[in-house]
Protein backbone atom coordinates (compact mmCIF):
# COMPACT_ATOMS: atom_id res chain seq x y z
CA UNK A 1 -24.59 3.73 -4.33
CA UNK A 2 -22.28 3.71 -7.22
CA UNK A 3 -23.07 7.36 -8.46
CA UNK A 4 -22.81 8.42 -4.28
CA UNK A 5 -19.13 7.07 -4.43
CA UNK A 6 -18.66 7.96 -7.76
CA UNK A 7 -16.07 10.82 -7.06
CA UNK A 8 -12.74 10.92 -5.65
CA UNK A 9 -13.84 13.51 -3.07
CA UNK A 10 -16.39 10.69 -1.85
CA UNK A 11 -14.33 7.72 -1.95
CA UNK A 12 -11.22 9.68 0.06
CA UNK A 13 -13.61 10.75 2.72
CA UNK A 14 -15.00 7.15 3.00
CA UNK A 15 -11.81 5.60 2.93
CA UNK A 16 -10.32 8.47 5.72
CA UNK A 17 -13.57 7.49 8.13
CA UNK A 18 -13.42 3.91 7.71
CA UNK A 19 -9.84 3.58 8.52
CA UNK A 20 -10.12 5.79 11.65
CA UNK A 21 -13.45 3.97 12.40
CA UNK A 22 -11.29 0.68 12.85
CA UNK A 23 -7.96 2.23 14.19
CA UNK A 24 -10.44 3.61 17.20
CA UNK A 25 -12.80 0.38 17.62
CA UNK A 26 -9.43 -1.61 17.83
CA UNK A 27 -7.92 1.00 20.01
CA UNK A 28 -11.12 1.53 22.04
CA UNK A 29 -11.44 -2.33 22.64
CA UNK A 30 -8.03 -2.45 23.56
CA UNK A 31 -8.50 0.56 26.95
CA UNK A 32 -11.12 -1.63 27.60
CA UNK A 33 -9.84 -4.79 27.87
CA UNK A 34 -6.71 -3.00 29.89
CA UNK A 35 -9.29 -1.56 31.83
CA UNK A 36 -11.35 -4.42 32.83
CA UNK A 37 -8.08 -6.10 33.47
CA UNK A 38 -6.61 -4.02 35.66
CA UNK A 39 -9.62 -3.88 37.42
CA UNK A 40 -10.22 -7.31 37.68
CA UNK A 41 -6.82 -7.80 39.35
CA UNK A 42 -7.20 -4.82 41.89
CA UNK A 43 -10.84 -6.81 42.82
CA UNK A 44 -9.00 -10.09 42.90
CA UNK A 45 -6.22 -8.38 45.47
CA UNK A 46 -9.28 -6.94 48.11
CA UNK A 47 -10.52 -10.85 48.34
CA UNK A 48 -6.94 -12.05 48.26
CA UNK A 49 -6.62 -9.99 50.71
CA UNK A 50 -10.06 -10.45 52.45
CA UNK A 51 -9.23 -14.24 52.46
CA UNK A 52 -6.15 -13.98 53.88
CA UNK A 53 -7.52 -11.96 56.93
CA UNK A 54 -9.42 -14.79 58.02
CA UNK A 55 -6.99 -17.73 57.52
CA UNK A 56 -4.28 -15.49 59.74
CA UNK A 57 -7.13 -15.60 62.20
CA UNK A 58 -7.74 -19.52 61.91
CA UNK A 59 -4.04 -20.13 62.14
CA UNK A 60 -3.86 -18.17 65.48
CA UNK A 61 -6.43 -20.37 66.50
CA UNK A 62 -9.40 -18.51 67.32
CA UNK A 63 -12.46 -20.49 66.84
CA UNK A 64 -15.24 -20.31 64.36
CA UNK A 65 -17.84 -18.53 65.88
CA UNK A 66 -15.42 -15.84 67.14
CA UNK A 67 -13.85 -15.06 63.26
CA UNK A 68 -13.87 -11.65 61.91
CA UNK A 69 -15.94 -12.02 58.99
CA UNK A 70 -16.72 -8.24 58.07
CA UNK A 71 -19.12 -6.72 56.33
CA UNK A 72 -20.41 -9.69 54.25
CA UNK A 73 -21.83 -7.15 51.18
CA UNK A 74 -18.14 -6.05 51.37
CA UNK A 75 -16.59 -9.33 51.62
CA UNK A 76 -18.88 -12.72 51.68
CA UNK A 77 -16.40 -15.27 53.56
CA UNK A 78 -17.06 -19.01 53.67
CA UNK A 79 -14.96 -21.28 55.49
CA UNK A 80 -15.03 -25.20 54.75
CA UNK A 81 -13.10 -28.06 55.66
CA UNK A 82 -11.50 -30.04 52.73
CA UNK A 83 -14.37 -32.54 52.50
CA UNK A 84 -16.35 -29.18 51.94
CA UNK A 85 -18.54 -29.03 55.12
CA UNK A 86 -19.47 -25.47 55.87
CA UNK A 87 -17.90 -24.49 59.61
CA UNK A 88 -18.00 -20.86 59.04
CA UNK A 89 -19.84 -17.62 56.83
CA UNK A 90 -20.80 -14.16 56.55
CA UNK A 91 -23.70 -13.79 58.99
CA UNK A 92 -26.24 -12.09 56.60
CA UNK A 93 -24.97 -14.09 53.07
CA UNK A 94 -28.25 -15.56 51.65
CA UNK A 95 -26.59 -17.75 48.74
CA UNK A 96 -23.37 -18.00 46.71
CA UNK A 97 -22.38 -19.36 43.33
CA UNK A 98 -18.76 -19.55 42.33
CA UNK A 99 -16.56 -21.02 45.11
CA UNK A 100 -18.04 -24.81 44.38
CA UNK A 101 -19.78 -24.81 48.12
CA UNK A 102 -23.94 -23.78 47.81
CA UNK A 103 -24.02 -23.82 52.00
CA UNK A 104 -24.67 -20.46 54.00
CA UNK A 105 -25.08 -21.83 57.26
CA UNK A 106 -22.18 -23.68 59.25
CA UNK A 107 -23.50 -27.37 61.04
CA UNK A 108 -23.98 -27.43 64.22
CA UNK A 109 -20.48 -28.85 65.34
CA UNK A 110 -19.03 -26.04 63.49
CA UNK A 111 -19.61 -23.46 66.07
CA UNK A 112 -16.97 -24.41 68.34
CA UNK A 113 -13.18 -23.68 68.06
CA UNK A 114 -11.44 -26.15 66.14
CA UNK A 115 -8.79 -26.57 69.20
CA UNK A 116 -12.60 -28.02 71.37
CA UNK A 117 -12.80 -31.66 72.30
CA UNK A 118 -16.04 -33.36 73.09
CA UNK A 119 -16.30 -33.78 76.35
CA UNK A 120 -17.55 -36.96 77.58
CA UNK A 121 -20.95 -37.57 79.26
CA UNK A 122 -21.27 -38.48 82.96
CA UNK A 123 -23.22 -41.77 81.82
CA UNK A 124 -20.48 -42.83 79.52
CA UNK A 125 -17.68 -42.56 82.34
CA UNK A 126 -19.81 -44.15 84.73
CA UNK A 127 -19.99 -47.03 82.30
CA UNK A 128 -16.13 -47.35 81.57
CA UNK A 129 -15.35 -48.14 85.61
CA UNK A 130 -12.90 -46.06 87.34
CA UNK A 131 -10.01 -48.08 86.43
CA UNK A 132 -10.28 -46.96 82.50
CA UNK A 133 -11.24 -43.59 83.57
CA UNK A 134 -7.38 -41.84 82.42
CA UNK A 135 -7.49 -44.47 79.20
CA UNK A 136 -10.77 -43.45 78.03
CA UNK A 137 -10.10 -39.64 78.62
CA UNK A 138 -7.37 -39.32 76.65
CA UNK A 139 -8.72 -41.39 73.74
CA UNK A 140 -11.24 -38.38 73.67
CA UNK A 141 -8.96 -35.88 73.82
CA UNK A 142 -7.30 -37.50 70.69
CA UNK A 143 -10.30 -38.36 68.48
CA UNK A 144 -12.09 -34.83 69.21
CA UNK A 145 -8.96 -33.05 67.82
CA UNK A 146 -8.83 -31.90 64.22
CA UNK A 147 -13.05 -31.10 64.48
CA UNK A 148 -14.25 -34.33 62.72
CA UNK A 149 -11.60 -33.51 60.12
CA UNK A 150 -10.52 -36.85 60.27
CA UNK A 151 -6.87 -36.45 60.87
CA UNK A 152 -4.67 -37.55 63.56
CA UNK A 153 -3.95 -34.69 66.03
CA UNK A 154 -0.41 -33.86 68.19
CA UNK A 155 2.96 -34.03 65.51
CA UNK A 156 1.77 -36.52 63.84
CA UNK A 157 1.47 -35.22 60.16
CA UNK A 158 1.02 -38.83 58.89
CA UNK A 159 -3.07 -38.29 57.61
CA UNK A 160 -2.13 -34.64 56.24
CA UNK A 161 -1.87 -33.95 52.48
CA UNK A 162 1.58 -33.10 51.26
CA UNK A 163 0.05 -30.29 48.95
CA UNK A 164 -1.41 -28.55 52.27
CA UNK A 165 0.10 -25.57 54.33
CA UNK A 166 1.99 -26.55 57.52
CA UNK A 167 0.46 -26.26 60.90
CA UNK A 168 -0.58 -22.79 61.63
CA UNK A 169 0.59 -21.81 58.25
CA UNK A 170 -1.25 -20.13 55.48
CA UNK A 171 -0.69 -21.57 51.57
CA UNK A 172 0.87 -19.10 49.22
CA UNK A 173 -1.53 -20.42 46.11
CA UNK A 174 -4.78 -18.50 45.79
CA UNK A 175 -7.34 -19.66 43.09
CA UNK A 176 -9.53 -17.07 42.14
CA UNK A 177 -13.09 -17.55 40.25
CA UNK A 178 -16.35 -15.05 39.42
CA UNK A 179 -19.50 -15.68 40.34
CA UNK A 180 -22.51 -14.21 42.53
CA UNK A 181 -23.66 -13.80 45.84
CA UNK A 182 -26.61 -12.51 47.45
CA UNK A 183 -26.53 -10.25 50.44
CA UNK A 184 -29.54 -8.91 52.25
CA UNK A 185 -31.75 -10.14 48.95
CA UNK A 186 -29.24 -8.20 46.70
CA UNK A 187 -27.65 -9.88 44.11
CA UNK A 188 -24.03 -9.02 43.07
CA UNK A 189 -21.26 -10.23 41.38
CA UNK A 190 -18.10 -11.06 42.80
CA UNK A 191 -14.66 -12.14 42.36
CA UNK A 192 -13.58 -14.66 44.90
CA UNK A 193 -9.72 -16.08 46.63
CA UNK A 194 -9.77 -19.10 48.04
CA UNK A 195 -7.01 -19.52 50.02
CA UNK A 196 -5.81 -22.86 52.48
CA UNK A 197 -5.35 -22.78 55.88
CA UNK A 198 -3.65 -25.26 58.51
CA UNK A 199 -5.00 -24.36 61.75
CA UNK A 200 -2.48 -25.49 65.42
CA UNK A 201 -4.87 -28.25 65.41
CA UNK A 202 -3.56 -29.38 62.38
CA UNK A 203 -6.77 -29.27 60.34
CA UNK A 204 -6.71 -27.69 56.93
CA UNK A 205 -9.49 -25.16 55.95
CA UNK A 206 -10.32 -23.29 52.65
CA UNK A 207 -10.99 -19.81 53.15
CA UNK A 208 -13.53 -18.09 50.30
CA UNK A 209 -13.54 -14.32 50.55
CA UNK A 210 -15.04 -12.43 47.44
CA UNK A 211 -14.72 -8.80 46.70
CA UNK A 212 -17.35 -7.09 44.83
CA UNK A 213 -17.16 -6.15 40.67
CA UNK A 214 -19.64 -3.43 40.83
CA UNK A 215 -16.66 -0.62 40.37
CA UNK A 216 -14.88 -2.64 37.76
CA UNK A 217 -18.58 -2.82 35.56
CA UNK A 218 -19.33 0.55 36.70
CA UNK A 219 -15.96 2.04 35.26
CA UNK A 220 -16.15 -0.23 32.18
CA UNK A 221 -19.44 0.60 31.54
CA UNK A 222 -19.01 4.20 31.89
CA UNK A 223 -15.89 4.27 29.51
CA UNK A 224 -17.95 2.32 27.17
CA UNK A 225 -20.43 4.60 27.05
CA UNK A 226 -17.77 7.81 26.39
CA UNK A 227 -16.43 5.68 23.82
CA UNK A 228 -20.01 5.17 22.31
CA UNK A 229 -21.12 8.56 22.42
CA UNK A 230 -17.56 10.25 21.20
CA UNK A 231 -16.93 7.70 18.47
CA UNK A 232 -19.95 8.89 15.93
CA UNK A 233 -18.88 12.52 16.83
CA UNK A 234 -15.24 11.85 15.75
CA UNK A 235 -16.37 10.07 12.68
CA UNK A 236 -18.30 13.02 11.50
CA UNK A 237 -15.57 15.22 12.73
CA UNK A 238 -13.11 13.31 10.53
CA UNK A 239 -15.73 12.85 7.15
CA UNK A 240 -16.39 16.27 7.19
CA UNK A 241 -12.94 17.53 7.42
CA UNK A 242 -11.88 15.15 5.34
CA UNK A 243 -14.55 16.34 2.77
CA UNK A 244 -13.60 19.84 3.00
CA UNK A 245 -10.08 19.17 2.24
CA UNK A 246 -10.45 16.64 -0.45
CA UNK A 247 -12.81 19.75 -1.73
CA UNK A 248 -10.24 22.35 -1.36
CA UNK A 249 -7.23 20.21 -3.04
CA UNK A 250 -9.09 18.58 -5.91
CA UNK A 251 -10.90 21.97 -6.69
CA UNK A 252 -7.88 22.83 -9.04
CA UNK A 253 -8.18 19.64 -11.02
CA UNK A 254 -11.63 20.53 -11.17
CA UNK A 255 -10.77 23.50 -13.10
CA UNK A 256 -8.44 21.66 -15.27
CA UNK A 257 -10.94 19.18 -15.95
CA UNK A 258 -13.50 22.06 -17.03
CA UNK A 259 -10.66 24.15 -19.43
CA UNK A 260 -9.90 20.99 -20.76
CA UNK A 261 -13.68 20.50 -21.94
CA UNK A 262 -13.91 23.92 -22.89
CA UNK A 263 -10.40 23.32 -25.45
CA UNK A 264 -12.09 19.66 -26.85
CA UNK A 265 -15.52 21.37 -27.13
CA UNK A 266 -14.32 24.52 -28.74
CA UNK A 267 -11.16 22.65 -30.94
CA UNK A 268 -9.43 25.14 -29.82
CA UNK A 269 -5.37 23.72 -28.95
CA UNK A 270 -4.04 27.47 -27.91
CA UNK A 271 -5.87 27.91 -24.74
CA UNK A 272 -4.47 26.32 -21.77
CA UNK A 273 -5.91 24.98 -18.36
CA UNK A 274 -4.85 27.45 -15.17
CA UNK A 275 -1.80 26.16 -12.93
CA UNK A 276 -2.18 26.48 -9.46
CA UNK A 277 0.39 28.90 -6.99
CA UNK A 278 1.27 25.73 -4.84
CA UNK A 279 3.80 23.42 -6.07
CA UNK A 280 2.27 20.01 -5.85
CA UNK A 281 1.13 17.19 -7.48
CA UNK A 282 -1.93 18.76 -8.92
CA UNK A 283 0.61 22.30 -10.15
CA UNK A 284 2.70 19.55 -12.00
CA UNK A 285 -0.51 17.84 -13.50
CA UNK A 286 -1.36 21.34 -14.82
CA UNK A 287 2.24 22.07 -16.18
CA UNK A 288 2.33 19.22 -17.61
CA UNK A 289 -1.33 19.12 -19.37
CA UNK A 290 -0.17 22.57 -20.70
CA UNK A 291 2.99 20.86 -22.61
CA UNK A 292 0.84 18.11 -23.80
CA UNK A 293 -1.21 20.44 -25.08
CA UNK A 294 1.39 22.76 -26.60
CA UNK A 295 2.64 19.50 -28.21
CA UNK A 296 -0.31 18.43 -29.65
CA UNK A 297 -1.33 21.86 -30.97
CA UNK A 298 2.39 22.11 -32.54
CA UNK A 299 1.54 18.67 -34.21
CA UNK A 300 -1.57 19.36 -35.37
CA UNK A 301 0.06 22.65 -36.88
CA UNK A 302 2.80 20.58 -38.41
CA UNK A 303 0.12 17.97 -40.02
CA UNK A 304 -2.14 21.07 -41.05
CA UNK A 305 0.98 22.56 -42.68
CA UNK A 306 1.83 18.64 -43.85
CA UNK A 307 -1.49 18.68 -45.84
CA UNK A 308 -1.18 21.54 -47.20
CA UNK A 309 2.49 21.31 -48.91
CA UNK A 310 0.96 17.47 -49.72
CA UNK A 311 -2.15 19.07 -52.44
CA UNK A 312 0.28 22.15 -53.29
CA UNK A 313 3.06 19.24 -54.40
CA UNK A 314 0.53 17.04 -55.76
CA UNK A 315 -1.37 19.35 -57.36
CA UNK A 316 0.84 20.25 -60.06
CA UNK A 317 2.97 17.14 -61.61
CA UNK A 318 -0.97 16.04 -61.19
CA UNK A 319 -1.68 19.59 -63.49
CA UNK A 320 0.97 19.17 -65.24
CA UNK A 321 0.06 15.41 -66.32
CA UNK A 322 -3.44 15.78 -66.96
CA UNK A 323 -2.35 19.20 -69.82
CA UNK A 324 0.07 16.88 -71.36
CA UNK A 325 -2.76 14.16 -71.27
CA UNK A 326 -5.50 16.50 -72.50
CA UNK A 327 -2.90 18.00 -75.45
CA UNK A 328 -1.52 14.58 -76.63
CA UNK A 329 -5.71 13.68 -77.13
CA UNK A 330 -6.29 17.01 -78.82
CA UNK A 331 -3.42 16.72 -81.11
CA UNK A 332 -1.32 13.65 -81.06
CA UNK A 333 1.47 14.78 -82.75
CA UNK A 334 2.12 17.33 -79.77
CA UNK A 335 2.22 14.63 -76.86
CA UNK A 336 5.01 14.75 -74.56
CA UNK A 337 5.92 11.54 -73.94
CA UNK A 338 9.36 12.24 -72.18
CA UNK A 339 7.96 14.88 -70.40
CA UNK A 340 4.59 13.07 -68.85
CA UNK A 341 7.04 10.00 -68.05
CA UNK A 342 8.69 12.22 -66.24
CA UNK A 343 5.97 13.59 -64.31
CA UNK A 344 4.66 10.53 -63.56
CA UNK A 345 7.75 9.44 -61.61
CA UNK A 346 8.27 12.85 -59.96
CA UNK A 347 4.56 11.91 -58.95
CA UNK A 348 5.52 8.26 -58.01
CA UNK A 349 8.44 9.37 -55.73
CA UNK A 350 6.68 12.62 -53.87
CA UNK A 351 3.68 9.23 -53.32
CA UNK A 352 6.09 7.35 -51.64
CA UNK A 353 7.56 9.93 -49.48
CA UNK A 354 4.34 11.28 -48.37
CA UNK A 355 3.44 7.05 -47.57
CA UNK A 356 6.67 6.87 -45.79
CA UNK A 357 6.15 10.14 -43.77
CA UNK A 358 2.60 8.98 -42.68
CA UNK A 359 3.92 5.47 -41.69
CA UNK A 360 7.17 6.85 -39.86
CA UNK A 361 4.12 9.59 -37.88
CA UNK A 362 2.39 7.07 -37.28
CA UNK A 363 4.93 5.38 -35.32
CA UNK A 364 5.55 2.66 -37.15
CA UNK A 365 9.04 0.82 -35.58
CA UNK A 366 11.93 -0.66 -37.69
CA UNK A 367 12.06 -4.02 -38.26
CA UNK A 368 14.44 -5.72 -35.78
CA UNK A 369 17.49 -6.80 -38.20
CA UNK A 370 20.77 -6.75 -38.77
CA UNK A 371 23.12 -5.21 -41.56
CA UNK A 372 26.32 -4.22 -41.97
CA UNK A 373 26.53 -0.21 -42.51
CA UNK A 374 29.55 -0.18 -44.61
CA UNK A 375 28.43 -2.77 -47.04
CA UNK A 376 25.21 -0.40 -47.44
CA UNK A 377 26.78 2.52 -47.86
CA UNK A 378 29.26 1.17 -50.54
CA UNK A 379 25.92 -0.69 -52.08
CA UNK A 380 24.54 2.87 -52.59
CA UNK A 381 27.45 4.19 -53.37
CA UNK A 382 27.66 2.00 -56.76
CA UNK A 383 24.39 3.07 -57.98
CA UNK A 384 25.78 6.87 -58.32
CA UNK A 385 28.35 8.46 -60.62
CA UNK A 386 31.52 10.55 -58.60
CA UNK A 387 30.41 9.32 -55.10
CA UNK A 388 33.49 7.73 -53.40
CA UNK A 389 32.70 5.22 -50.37
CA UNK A 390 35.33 4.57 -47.51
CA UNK A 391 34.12 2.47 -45.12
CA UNK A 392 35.61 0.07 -42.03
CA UNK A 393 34.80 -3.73 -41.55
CA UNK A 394 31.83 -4.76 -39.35
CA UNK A 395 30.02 -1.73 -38.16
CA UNK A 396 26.53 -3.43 -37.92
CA UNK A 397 23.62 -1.75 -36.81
CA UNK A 398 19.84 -2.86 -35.99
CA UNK A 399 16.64 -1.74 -37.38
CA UNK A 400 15.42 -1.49 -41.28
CA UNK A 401 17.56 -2.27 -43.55
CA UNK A 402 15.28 -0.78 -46.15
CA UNK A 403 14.73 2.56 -44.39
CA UNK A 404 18.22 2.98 -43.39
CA UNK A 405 19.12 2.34 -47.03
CA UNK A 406 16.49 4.99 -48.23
CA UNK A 407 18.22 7.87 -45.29
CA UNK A 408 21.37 6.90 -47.45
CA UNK A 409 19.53 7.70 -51.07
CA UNK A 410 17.99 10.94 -49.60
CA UNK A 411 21.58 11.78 -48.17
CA UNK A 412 23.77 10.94 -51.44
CA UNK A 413 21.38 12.40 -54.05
CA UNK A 414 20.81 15.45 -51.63
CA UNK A 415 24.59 15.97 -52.09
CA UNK A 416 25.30 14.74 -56.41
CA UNK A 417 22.45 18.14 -56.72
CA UNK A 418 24.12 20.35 -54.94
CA UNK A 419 28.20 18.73 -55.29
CA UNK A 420 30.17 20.73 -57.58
CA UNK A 421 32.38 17.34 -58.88
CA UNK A 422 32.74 14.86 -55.92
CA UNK A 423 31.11 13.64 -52.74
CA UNK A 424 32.90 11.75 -50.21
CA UNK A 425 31.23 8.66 -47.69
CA UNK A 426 33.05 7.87 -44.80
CA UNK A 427 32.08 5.08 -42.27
CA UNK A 428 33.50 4.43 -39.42
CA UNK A 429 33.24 3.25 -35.52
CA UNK A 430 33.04 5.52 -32.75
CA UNK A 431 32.64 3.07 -29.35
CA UNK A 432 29.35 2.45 -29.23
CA UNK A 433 28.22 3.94 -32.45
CA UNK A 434 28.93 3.55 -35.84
CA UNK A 435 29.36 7.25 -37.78
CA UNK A 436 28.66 7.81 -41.33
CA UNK A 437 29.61 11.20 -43.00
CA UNK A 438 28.45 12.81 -46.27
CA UNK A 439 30.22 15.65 -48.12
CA UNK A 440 30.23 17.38 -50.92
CA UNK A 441 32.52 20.16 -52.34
CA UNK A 442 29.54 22.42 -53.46
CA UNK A 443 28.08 25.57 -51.42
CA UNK A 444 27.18 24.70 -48.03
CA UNK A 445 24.36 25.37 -45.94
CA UNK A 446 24.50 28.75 -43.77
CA UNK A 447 24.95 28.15 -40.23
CA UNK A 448 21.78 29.70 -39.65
CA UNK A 449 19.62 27.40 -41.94
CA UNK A 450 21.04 24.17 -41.03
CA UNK A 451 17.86 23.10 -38.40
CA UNK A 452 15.45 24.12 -41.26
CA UNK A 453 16.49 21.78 -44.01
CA UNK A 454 15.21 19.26 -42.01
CA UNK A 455 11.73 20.31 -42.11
CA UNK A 456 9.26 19.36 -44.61
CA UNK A 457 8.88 20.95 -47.64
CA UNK A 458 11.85 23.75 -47.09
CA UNK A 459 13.70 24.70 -49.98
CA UNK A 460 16.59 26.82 -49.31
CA UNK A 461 17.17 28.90 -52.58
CA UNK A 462 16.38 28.68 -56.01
CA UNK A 463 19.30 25.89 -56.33
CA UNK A 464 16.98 24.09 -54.31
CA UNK A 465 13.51 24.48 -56.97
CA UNK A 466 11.04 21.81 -57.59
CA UNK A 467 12.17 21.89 -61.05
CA UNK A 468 16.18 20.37 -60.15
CA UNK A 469 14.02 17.33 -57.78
CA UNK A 470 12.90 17.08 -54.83
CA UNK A 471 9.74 18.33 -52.51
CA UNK A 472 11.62 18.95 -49.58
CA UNK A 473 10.86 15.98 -47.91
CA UNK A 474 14.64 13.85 -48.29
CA UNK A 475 16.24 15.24 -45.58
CA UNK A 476 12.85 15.20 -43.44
CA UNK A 477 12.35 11.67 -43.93
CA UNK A 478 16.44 10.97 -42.93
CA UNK A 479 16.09 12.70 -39.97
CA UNK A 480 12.30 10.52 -39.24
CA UNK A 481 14.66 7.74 -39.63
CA UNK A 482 17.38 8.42 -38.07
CA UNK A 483 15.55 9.22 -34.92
CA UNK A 484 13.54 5.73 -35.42
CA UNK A 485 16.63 4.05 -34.70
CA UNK A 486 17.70 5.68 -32.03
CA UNK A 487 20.46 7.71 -33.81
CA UNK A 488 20.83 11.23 -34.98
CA UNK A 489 21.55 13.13 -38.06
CA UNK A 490 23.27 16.58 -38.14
CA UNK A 491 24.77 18.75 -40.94
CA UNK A 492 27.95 21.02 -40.55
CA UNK A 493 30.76 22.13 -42.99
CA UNK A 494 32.78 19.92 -44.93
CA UNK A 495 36.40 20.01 -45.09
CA UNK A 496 36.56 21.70 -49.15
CA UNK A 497 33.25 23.99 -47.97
CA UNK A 498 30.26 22.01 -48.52
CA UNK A 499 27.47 20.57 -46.66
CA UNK A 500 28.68 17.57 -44.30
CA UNK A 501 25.92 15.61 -42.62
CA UNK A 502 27.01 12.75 -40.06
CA UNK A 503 24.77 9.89 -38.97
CA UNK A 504 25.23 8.12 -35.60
CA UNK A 505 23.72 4.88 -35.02
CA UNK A 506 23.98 2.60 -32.42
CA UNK A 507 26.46 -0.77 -33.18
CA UNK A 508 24.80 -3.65 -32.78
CA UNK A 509 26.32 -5.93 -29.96
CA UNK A 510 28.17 -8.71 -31.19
């Protein structure tokens, strides 16, 4: 599994079809939950509406047996009285669960209209006497009303429930509930109003009308499907376009990727990977691969070229030491003493610079102090015959105050070689930076050569021979420094003709 998803081609298209996978599951569940919804309420409306069609009919007054039920696969209707006695339903309804009443089939009393009173048997007024005939009559009259419902008939609303409709009125609440009916031995399910009903009799009925769900499932169920069948389509529509794209855009980096190889396997730092025509991300990862490149080629040229000046510098004070060496054994009394002394420190000092280069390419950072660049200057200064130091108060500087004090010693012997009498040190604040100027009153440096005497190993002219000091690595090294500490070092002209280089270094906040 690891290796399948291994590339970025794979893990984009995964990533592209699982994201769409969920944006159209959540989007798909969401249509159908509208839909069913929707639905749902349209079905509750035809039973609301069902319901209501028979409670206008109660509160006219018509009696049970003469309602307009309907079709009852359509529209199951039961009618009960509050204490939930059946008086009314759909002729051909078999059974019903949902509306909290399990009855199909009215009682017996239910048949006639609720505005009937029991008449009274010939027996029972022959019993009563003539005399109570009127009393007895109209206590009939008043107990039959209502249909058994128990309440008192006429105006008098003192039995009646506060929460139910007034007489011959129809209640504005509807409670709807799902559950099934069967019809004919066909089992459905339904959504079912119940709606309350006052009849002019002042008894209160519950109307149940349902209204069937089959178009609601039907619809759901179809869009389900769609949604079922389309989804795994779309998914592989979207992985494999995704695929071919990811293909087609990473198919440059692919090529970088295989020049790149090609360069490490062949060592070979002058070839360079292909940049594409567009200008995207992946044209800018090529550009700039090709200036890494360039870079690193130029610096292993510059460390080639660093090794080789290294053994040609080395080699002969090391030549020169080991003849002296091998003469003074032959014949003692022809040993150069002076001159292998001399050899030896010429040796010591190219050591060190070559040590200091290494550490300074290696990128070894200053240490974080704090010195004053006047008081080094002048400190240097001292050490050397006809170099005059002019320097302000408390221009301090971070970084090494070793290093900094060597980029001094590089700079002020670099200038007693080639000075024809003097050199001059000026140091002084410039906002932010503190400025240090060297300058002597010898030849100069051409305009034209003043970038190369930074560079290792350059010696100008024959002024500038192995044999007067120096490798060609001071200036180098002040420059390696210089840059270390965030400053710069440049050479001009000097005021009486000679070379002037100025150091900038940034003043340490106080």
């Amino acid at each position: 599994m690891r290796r399948l998803f291994g590339s970025v081609r794979a893990k984009a298209t995964l990533a592209a079809t699982v994201v769409v996978a969920g944006a159209l599951v959540a989007a798909g569940a969401a249509v159908l939950l509208s839909l069913r919804a929707d639905l749902v309420d349209q079905t509750d409306a035809q039973a609301d509406s069902a319901a209501r069609h028979v409670a206008s009919q109660l509160a006219a007054g018509i009696a049970y047996g003469d309602l307009e039920l309907g079709d009852a696969e359509e529209h199951p209707v039961q009618v009960a009285e509050e204490e939930g006695r059946l008086v009314a339903a759909s002729e051909d309804l078999e059974s019903v669960e949902g509306t909290g009443i399990a009855a199909v089939r009215p009682g017996p009393a239910a048949s006639r209209s609720p505005s009937a009173s029991p008449v009274p048997s010939a027996t029972a007024q022959d019993d009563d006497g003539g005399d109570d005939d009127g009393e007895d009559d109209d206590h009939g009259r008043r107990s039959g009303r209502g249909g058994g419902s128990g309440k008192s008939g006429g105006g008098d609303d003192a039995g009646r429930d506060d929460d139910d409709p007034a007489v011959g009125q129809i209640s504005e609440d509807v409670r709807n509930s799902q559950g099934t009916a069967t019809v004919d031995g066909d089992t459905a399910a339904y959504r079912f109003a119940a709606v309350e009903v006052t009849t002019p009799q002042d008894v209160t009925l519950t109307v149940h009308a349902g209204a069937p769900l089959a178009a609601e499932q039907g619809a759901v169920r179809t869009a389900l499907t769609a949604m079922l069948i389309g989804l795994p389509l779309l998914l592989a529509t979207v992985a494999g376009v995704t695929w071919r794209v990811t293909r087609r855009a990473l198919r440059p980096v692919e090529g970088i990727r295989g020049e790149m190889a090609a360069i490490t396997a062949s060592q070979n730092l002058a070839r360079r990977v292909p940049v594409p025509a567009a200008h995207d991300e992946v044209a800018r990862l090529a550009r700039t691969t090709n200036e890494t490149l360039a870079a690193l080629e130029a610096s292993v040229e510059r460390q080639r070229r660093f090794v080789a000046d290294a053994s040609h510098e080395l080699r002969s004070p090391i030549a020169s030491l080991r003849t002296q060496l091998e003469v003074g054994a032959a014949h003692p009394e022809l040993l150069d003493v002076a001159g292998a002394v001399e050899d030896t420190v010429r040796l010591q000092r190219l050591a060190a610079d070559l040590l200091l280069l290494a550490r300074l390419d290696a990128g070894e950072r200053p240490v974080d102090g704090r010195f004053d660049l006047g008081v080094l200057a002048a400190e240097e200064g001292e050490r050397r015959a006809g170099v005059a130091v002019e320097a302000e108060d408390a221009l301090e500087v971070s970084g090494s105050r070793g290093q900094v004090g060597r980029l001094l010693a590089n700079l002020l012997d670099n200038a007693r070689r080639h000075a024809r009498e003097r050199v001059e040190v000026r140091v002084r604040g410039d906002g932010a930076w503190a400025v240090l100027t060297v300058a002597d009153d010898g030849d100069g440096i051409p305009a034209g050569q003043r970038d190369r005497v930074f560079e290792r190993f350059v010696r100008l002219d024959d002024a500038r021979s192995r044999d007067d000091g120096g490798a060609g690595l001071g200036l180098a090294i002040a420059r390696d420094v210089a840059v270390r500490h965030g400053g710069t070092l440049t050479v001009g002209e000097a005021p009486a003709g000679g070379a002037l280089f100025e150091l900038r270094l940034p003043r340490r906040a106080s």
